[in-house]
PDB file of N, CA and C in Angstrom:
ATOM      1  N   UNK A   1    -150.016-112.733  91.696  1.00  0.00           N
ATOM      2  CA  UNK A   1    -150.446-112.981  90.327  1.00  0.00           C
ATOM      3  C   UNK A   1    -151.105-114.350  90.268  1.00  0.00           C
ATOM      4  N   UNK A   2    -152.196-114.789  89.767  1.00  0.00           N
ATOM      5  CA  UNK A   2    -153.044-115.864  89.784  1.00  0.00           C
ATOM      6  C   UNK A   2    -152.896-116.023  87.789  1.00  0.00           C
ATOM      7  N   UNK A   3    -152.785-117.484  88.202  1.00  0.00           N
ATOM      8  CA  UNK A   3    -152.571-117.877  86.686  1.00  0.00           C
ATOM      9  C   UNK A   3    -153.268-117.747  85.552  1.00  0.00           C
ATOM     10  N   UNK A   4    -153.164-117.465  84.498  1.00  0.00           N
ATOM     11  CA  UNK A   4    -154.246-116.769  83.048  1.00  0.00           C
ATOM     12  C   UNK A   4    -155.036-116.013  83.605  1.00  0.00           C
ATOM     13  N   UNK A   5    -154.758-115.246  84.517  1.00  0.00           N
ATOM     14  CA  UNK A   5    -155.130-113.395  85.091  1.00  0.00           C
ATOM     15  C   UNK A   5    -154.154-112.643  85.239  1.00  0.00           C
ATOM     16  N   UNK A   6    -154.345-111.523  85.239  1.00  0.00           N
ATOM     17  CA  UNK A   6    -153.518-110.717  85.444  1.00  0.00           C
ATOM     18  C   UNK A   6    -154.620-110.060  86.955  1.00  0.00           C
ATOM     19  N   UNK A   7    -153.639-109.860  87.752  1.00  0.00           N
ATOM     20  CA  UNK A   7    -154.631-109.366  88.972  1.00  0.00           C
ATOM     21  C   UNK A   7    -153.366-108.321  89.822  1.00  0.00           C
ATOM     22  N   UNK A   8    -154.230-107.099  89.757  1.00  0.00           N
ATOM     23  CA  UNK A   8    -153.485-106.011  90.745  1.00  0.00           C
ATOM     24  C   UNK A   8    -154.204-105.916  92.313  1.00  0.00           C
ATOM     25  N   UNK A   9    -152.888-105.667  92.858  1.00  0.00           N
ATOM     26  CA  UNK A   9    -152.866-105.196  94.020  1.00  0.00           C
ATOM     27  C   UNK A   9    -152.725-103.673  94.555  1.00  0.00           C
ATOM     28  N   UNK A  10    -153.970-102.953  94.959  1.00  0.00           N
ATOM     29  CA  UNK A  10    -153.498-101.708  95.192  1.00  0.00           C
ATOM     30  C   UNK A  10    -153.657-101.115  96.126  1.00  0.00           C
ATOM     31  N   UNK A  11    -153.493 -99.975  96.770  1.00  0.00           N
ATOM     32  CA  UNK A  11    -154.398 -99.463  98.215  1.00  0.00           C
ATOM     33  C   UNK A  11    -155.110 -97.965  97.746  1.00  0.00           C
ATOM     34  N   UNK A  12    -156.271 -98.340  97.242  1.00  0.00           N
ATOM     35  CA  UNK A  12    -156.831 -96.695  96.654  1.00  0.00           C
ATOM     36  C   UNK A  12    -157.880 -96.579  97.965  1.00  0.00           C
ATOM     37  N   UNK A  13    -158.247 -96.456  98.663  1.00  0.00           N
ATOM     38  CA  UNK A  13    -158.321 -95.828  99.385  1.00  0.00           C
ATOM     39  C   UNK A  13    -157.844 -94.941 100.589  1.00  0.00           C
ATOM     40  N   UNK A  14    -157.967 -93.674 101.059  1.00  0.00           N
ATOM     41  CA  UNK A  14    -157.336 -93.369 102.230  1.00  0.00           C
ATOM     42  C   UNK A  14    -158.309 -92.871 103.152  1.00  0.00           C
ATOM     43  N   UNK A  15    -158.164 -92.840 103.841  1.00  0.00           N
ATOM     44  CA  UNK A  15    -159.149 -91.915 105.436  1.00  0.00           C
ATOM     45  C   UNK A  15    -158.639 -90.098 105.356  1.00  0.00           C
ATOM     46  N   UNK A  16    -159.592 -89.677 104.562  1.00  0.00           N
ATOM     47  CA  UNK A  16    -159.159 -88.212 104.882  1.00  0.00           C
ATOM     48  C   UNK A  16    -159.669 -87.176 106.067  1.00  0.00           C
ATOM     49  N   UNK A  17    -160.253 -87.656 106.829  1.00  0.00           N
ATOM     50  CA  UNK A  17    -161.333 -87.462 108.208  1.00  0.00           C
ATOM     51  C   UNK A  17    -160.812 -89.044 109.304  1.00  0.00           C
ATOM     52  N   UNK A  18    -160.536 -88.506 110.421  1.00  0.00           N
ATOM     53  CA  UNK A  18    -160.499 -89.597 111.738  1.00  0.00           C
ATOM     54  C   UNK A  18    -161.681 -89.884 112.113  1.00  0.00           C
ATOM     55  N   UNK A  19    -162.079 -91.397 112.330  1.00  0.00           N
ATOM     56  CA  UNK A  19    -163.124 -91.650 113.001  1.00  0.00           C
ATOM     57  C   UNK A  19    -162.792 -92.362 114.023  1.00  0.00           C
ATOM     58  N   UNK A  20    -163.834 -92.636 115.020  1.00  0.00           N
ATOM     59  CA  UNK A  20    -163.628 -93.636 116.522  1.00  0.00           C
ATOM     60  C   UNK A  20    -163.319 -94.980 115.540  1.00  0.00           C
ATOM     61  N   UNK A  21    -162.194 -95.718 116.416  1.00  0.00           N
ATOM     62  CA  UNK A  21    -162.264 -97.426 115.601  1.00  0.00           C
ATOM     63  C   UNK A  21    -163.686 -98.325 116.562  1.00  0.00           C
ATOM     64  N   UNK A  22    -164.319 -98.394 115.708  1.00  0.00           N
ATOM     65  CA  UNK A  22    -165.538 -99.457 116.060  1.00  0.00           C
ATOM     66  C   UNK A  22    -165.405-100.221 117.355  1.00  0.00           C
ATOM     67  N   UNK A  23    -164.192-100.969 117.318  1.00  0.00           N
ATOM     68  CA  UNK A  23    -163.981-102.201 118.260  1.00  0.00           C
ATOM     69  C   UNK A  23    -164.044-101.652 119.627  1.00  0.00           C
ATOM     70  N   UNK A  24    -163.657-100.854 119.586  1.00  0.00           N
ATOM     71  CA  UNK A  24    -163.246 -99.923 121.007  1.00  0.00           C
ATOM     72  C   UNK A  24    -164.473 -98.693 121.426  1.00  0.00           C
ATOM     73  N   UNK A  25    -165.471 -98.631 120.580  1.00  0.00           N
ATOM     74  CA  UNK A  25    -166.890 -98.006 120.285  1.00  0.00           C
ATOM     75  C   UNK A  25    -168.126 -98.787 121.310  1.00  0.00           C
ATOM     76  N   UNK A  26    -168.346 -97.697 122.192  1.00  0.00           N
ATOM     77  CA  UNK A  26    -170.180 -98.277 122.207  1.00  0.00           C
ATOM     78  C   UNK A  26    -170.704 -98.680 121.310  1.00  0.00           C
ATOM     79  N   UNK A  27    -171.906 -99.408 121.191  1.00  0.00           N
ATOM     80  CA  UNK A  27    -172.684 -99.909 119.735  1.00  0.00           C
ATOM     81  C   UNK A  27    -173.261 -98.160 119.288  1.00  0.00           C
ATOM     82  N   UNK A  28    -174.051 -97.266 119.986  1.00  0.00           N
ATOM     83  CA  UNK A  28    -173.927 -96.474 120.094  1.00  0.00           C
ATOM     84  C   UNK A  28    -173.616 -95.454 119.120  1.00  0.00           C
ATOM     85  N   UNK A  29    -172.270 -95.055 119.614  1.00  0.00           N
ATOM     86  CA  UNK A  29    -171.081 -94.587 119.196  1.00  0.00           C
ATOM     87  C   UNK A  29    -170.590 -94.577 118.058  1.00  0.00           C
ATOM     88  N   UNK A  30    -170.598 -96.275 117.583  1.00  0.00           N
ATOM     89  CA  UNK A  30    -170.081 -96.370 116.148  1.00  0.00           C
ATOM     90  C   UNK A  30    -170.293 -95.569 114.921  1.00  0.00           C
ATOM     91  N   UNK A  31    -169.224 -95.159 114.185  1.00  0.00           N
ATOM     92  CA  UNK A  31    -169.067 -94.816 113.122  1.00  0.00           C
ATOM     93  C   UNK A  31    -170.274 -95.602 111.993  1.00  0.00           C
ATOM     94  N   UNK A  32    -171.136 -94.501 111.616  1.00  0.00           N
ATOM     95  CA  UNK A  32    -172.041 -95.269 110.222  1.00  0.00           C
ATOM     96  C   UNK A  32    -171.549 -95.811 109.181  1.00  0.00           C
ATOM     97  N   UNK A  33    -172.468 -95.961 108.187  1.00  0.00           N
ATOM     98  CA  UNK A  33    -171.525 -96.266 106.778  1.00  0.00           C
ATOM     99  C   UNK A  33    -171.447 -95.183 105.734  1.00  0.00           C
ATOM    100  N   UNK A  34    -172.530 -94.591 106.635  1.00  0.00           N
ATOM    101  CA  UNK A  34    -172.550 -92.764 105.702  1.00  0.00           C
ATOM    102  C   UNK A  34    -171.052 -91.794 106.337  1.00  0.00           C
ATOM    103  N   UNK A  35    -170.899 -92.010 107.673  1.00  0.00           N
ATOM    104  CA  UNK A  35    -169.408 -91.540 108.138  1.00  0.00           C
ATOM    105  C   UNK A  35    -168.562 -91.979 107.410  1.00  0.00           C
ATOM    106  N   UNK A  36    -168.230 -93.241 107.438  1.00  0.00           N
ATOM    107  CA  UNK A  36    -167.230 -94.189 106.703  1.00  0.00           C
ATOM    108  C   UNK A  36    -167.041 -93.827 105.307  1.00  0.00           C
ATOM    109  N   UNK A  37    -168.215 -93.425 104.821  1.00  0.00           N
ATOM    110  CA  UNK A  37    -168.462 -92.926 103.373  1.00  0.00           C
ATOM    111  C   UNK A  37    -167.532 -91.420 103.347  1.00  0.00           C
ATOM    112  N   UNK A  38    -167.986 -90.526 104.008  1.00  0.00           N
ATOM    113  CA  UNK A  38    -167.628 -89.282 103.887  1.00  0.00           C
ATOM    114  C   UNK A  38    -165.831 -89.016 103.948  1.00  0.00           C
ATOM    115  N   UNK A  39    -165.698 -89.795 104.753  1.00  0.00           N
ATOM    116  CA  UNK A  39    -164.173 -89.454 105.522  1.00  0.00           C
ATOM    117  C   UNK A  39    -163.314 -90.506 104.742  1.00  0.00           C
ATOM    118  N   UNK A  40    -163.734 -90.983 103.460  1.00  0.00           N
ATOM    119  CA  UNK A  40    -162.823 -91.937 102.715  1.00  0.00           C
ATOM    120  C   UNK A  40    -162.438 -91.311 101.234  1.00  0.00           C
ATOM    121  N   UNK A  41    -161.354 -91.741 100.949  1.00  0.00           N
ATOM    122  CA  UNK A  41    -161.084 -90.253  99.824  1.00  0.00           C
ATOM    123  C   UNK A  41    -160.451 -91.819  98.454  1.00  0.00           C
ATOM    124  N   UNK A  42    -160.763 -91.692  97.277  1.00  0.00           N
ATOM    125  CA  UNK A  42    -159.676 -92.616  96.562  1.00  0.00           C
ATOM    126  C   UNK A  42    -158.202 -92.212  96.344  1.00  0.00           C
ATOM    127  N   UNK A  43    -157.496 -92.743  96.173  1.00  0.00           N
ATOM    128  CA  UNK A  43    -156.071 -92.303  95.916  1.00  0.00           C
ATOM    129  C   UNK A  43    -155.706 -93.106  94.819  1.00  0.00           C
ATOM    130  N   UNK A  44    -154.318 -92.781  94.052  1.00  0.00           N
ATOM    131  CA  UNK A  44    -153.787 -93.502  92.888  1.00  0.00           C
ATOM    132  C   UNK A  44    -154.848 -93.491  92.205  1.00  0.00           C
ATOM    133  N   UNK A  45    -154.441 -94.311  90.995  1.00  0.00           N
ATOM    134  CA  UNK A  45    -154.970 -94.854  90.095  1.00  0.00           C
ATOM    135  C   UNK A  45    -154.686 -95.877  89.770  1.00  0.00           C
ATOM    136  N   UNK A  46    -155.940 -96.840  89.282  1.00  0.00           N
ATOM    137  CA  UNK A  46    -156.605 -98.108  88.936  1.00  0.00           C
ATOM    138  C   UNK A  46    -156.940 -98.158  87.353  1.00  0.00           C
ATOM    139  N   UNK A  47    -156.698 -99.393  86.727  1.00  0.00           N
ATOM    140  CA  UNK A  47    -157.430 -99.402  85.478  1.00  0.00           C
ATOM    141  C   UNK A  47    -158.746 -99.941  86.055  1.00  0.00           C
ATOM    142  N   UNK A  48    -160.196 -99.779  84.970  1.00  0.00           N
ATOM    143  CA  UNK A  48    -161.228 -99.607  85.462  1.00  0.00           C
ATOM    144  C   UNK A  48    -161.290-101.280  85.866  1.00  0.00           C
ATOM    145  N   UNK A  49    -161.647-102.103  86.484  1.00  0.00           N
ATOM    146  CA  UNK A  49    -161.242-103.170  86.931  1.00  0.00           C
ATOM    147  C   UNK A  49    -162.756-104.049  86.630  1.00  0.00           C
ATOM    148  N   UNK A  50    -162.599-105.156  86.687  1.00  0.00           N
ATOM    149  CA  UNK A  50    -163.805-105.843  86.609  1.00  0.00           C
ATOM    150  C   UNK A  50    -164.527-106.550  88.242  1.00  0.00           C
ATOM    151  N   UNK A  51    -163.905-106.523  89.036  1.00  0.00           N
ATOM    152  CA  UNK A  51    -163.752-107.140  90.471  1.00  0.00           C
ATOM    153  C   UNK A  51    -162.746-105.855  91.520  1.00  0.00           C
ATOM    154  N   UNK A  52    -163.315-105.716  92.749  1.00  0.00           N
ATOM    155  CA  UNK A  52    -162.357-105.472  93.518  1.00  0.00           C
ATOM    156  C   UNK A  52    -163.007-105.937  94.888  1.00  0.00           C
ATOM    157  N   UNK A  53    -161.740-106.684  95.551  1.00  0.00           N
ATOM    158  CA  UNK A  53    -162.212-107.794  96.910  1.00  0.00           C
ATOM    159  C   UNK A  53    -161.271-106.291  97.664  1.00  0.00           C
ATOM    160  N   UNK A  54    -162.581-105.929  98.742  1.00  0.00           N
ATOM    161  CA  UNK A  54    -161.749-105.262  99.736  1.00  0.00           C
ATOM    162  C   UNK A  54    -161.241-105.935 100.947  1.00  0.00           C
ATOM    163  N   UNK A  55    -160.182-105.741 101.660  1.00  0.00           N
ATOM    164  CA  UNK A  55    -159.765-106.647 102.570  1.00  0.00           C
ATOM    165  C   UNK A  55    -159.812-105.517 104.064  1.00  0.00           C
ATOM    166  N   UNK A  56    -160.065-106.541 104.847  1.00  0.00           N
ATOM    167  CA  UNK A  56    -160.217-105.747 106.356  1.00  0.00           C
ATOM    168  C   UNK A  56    -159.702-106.854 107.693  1.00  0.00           C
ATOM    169  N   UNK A  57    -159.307-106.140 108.679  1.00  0.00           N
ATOM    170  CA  UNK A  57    -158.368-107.298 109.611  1.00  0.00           C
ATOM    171  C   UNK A  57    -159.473-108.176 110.092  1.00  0.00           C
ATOM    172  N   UNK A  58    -161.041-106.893 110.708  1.00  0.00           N
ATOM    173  CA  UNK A  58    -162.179-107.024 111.395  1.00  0.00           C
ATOM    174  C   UNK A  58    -163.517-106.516 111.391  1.00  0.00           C
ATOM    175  N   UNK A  59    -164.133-107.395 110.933  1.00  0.00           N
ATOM    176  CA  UNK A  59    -165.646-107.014 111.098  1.00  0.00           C
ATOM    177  C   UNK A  59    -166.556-107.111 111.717  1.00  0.00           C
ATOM    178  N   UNK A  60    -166.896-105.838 112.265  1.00  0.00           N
ATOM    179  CA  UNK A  60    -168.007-105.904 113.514  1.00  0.00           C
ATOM    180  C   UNK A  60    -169.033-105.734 112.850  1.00  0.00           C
ATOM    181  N   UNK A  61    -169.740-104.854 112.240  1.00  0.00           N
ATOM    182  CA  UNK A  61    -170.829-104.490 112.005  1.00  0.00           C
ATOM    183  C   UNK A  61    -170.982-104.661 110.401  1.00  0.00           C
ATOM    184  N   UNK A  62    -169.919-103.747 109.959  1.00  0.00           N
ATOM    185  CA  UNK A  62    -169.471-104.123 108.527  1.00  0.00           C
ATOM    186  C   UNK A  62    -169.753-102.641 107.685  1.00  0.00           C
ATOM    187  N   UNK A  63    -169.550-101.482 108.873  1.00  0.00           N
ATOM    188  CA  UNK A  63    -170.226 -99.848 108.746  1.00  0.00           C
ATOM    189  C   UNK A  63    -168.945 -99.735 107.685  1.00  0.00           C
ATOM    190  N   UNK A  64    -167.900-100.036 108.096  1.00  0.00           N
ATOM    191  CA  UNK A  64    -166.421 -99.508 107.524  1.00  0.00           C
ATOM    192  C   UNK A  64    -166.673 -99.590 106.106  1.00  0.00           C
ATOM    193  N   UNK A  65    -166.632-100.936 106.359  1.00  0.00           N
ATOM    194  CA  UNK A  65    -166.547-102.020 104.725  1.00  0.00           C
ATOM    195  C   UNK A  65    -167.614-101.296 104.086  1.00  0.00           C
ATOM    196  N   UNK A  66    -169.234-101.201 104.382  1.00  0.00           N
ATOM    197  CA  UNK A  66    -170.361-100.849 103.545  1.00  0.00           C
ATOM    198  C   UNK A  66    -169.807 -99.338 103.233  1.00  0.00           C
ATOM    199  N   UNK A  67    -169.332 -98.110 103.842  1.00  0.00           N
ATOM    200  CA  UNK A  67    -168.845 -96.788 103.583  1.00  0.00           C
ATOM    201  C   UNK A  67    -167.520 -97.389 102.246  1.00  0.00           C
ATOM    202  N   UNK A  68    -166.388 -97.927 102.519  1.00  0.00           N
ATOM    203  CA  UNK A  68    -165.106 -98.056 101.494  1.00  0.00           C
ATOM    204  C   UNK A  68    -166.402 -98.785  99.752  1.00  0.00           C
ATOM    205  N   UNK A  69    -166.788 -99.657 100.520  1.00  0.00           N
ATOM    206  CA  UNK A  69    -167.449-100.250  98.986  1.00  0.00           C
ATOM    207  C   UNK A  69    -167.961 -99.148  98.026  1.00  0.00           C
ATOM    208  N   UNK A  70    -169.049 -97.912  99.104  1.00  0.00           N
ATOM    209  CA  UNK A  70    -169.634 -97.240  98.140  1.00  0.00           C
ATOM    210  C   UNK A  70    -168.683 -96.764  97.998  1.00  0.00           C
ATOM    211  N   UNK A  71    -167.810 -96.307  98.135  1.00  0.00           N
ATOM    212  CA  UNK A  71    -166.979 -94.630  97.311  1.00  0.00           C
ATOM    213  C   UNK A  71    -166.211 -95.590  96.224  1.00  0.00           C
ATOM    214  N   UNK A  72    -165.900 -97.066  96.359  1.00  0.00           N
ATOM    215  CA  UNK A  72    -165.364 -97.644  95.650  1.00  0.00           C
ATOM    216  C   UNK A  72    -166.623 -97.943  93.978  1.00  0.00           C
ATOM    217  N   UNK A  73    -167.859 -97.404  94.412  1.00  0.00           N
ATOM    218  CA  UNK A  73    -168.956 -98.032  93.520  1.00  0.00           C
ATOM    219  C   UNK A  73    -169.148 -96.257  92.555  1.00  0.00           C
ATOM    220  N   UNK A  74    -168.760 -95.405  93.320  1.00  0.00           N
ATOM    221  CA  UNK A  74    -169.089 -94.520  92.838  1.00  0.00           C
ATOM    222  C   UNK A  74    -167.896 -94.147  91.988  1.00  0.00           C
ATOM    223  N   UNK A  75    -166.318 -94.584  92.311  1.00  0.00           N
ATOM    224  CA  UNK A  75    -165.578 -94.350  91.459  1.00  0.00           C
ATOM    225  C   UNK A  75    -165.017 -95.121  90.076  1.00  0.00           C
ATOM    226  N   UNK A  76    -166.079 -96.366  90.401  1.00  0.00           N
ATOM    227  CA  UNK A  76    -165.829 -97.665  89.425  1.00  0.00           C
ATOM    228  C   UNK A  76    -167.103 -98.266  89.151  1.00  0.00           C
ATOM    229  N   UNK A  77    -168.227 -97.345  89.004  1.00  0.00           N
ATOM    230  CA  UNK A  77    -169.565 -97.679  88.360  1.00  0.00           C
ATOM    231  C   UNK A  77    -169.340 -99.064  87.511  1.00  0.00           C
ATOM    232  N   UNK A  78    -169.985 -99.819  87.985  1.00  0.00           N
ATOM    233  CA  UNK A  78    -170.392-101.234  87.024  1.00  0.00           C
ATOM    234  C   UNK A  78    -169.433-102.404  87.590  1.00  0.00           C
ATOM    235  N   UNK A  79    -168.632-102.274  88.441  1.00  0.00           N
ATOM    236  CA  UNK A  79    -167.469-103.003  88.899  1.00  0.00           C
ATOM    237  C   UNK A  79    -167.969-103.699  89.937  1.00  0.00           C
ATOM    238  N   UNK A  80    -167.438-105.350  90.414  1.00  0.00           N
ATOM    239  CA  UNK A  80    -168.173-105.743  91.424  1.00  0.00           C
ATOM    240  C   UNK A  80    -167.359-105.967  92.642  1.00  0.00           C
ATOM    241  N   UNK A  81    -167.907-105.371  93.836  1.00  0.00           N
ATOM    242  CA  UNK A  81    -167.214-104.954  94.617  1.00  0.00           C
ATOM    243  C   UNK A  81    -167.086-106.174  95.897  1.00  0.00           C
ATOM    244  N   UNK A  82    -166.668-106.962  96.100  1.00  0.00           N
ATOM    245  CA  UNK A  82    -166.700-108.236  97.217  1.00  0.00           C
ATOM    246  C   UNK A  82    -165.797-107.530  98.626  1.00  0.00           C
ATOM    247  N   UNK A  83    -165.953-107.882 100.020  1.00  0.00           N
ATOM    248  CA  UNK A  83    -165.223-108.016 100.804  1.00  0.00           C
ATOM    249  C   UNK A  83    -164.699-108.967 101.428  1.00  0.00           C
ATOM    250  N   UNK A  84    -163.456-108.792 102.094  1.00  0.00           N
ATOM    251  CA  UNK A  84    -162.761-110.047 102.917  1.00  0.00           C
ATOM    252  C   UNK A  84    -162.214-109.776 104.459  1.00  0.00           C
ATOM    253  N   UNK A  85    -162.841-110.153 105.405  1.00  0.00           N
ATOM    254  CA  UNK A  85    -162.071-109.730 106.778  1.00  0.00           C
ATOM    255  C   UNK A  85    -161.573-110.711 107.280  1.00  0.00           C
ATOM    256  N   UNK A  86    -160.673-110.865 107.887  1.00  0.00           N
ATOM    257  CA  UNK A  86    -159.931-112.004 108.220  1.00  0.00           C
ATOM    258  C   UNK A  86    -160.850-112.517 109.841  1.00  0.00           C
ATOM    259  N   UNK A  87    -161.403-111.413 110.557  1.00  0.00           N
ATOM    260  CA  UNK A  87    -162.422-112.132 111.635  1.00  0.00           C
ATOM    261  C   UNK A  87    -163.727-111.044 111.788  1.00  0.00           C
ATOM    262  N   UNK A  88    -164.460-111.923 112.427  1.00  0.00           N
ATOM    263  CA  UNK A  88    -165.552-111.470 112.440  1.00  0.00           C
ATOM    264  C   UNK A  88    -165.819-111.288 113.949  1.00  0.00           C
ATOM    265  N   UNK A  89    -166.585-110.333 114.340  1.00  0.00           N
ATOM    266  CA  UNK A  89    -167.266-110.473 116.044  1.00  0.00           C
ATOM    267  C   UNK A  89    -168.082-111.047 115.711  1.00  0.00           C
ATOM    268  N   UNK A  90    -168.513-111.868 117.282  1.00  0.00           N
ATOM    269  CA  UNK A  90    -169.558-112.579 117.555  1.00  0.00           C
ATOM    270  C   UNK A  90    -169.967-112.106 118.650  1.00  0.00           C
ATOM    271  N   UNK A  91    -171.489-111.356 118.605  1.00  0.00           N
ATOM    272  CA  UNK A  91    -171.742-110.699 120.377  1.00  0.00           C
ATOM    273  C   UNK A  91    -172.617-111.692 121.007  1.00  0.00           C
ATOM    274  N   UNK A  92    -173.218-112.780 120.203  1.00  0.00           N
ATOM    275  CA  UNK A  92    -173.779-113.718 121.360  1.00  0.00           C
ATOM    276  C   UNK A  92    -172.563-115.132 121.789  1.00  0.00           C
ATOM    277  N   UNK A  93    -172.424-115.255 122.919  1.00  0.00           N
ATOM    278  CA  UNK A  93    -171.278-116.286 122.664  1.00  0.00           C
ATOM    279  C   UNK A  93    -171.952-117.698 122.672  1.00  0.00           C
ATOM    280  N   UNK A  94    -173.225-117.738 122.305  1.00  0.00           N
ATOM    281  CA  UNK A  94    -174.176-118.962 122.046  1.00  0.00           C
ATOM    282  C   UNK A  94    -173.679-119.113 120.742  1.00  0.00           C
ATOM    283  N   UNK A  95    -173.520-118.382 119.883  1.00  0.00           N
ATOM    284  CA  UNK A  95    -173.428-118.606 118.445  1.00  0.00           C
ATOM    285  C   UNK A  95    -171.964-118.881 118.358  1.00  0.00           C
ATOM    286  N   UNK A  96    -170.731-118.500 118.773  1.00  0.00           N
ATOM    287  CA  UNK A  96    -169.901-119.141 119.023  1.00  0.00           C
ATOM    288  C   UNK A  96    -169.512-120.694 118.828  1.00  0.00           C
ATOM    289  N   UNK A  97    -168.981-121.187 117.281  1.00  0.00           N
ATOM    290  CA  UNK A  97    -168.796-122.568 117.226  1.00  0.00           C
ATOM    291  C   UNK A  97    -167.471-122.661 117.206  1.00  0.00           C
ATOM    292  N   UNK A  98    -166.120-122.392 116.962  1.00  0.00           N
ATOM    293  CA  UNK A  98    -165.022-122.265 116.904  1.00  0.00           C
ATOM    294  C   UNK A  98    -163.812-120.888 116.396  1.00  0.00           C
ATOM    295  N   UNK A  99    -162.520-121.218 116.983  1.00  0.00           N
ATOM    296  CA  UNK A  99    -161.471-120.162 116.462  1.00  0.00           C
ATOM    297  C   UNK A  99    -161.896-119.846 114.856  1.00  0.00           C
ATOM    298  N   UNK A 100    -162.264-121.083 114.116  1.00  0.00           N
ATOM    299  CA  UNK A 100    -162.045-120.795 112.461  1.00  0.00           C
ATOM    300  C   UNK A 100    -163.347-121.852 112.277  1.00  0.00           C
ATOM    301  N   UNK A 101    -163.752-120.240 111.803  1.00  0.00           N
ATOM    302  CA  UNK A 101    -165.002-121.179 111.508  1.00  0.00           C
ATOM    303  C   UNK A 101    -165.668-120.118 109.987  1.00  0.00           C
ATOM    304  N   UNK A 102    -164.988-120.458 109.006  1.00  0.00           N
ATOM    305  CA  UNK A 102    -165.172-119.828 107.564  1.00  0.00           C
ATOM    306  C   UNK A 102    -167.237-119.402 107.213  1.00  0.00           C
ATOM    307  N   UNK A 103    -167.044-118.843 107.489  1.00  0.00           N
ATOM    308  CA  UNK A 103    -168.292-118.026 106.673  1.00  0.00           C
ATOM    309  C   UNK A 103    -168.571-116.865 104.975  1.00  0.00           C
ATOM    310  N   UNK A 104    -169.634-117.395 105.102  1.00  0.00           N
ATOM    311  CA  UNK A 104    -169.843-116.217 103.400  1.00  0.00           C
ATOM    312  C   UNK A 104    -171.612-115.411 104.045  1.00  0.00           C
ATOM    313  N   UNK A 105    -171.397-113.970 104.104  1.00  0.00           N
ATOM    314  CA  UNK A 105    -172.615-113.651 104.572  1.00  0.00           C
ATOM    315  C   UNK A 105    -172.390-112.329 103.811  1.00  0.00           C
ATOM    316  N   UNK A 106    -173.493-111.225 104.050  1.00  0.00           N
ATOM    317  CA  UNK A 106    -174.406-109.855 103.948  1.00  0.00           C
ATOM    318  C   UNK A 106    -174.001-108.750 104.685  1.00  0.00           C
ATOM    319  N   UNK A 107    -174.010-107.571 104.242  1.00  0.00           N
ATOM    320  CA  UNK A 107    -173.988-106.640 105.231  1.00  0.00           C
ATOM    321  C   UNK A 107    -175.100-105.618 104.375  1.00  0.00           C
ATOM    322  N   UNK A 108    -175.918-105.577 104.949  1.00  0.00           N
ATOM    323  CA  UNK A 108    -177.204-104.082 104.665  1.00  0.00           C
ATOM    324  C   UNK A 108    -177.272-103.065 105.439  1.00  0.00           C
ATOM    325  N   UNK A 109    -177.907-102.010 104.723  1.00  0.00           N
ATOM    326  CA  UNK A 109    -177.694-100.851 105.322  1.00  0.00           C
ATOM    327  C   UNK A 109    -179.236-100.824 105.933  1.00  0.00           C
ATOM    328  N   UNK A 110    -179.558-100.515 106.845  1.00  0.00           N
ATOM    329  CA  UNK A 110    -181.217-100.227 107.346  1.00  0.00           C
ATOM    330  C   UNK A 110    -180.995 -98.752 107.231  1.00  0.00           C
ATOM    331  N   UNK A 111    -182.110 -98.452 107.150  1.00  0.00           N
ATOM    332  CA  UNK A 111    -183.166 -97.070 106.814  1.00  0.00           C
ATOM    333  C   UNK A 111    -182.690 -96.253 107.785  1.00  0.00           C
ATOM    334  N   UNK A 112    -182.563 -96.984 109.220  1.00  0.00           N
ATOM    335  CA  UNK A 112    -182.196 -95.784 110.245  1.00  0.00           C
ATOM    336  C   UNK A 112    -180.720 -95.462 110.018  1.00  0.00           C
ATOM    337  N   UNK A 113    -179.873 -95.989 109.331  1.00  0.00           N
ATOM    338  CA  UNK A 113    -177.982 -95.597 108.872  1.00  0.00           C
ATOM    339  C   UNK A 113    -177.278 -96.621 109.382  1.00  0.00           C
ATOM    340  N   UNK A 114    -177.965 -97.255 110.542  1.00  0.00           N
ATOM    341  CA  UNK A 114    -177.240 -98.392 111.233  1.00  0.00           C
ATOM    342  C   UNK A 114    -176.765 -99.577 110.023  1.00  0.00           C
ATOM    343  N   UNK A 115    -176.008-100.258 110.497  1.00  0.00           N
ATOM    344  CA  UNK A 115    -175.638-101.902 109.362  1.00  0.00           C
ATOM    345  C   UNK A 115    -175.944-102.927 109.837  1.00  0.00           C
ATOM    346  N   UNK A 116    -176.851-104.102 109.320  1.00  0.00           N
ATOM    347  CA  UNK A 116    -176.475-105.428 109.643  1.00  0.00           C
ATOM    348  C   UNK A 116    -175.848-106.331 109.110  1.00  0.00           C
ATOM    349  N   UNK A 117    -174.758-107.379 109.546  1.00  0.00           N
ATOM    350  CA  UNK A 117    -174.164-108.365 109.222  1.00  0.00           C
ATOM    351  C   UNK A 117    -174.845-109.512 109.482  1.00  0.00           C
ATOM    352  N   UNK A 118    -174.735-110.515 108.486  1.00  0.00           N
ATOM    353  CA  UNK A 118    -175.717-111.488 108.255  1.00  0.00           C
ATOM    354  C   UNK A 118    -174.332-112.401 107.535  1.00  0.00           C
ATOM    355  N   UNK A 119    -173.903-113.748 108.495  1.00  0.00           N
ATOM    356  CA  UNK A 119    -173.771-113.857 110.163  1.00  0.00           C
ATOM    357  C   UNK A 119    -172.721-112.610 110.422  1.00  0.00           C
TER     358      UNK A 119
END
């Protein structure tokens, strides 16, 4: 609870379809955000909310997160949808500056289904 808010905690989403986990994925391989989309179902119920921060352990690409947001956009039209992963991959280890190194970035969908994360 955060002070002069009232703020819920919930888990409305579930996985109603198995997909490969990313991390352990060829680039390849990976699950889209149109997969991610399909195989995600809402559960419970929510009052219609003004904010919802999705949380994730890891973000590689950000296919997961971009699939949970939409079904979250389609069931809460007008609501703004933020994410939070606690780490991020890094595949060049040039870019590599430290264990904790706080970022705020993008994830888009390109035309071909693939995602980019921006950092």
């Amino acid at each position: 609870m955060e002070l002069g808010s009232e703020k819920e905690v919930a888990r409305c989403l579930t996985r109603v379809e198995p997909v490969p986990k990313a991390a352990l994925s060829e680039p390849k391989d990976r699950p889209t955000a149109a997969q991610h989309y399909a195989t995600m179902s809402i559960q419970g119920s929510l009052s219609k909310p003004d904010e919802i921060v999705l949380i994730d352990d890891v973000v590689t690409r950000g296919a997961t997160l971009l699939g949970a947001a939409n079904r979250l956009v389609d069931a809460f039209p007008g609501t703004r949808i933020r994410a939070f992963a606690a780490m991020r991959t890094i595949s060049n280890p040039a870019e590599f500056e430290n264990w904790y190194t706080p970022c705020v970035g993008t994830i888009e969908l390109r035309e071909s289904g693939d995602t980019l994360r921006r950092p």
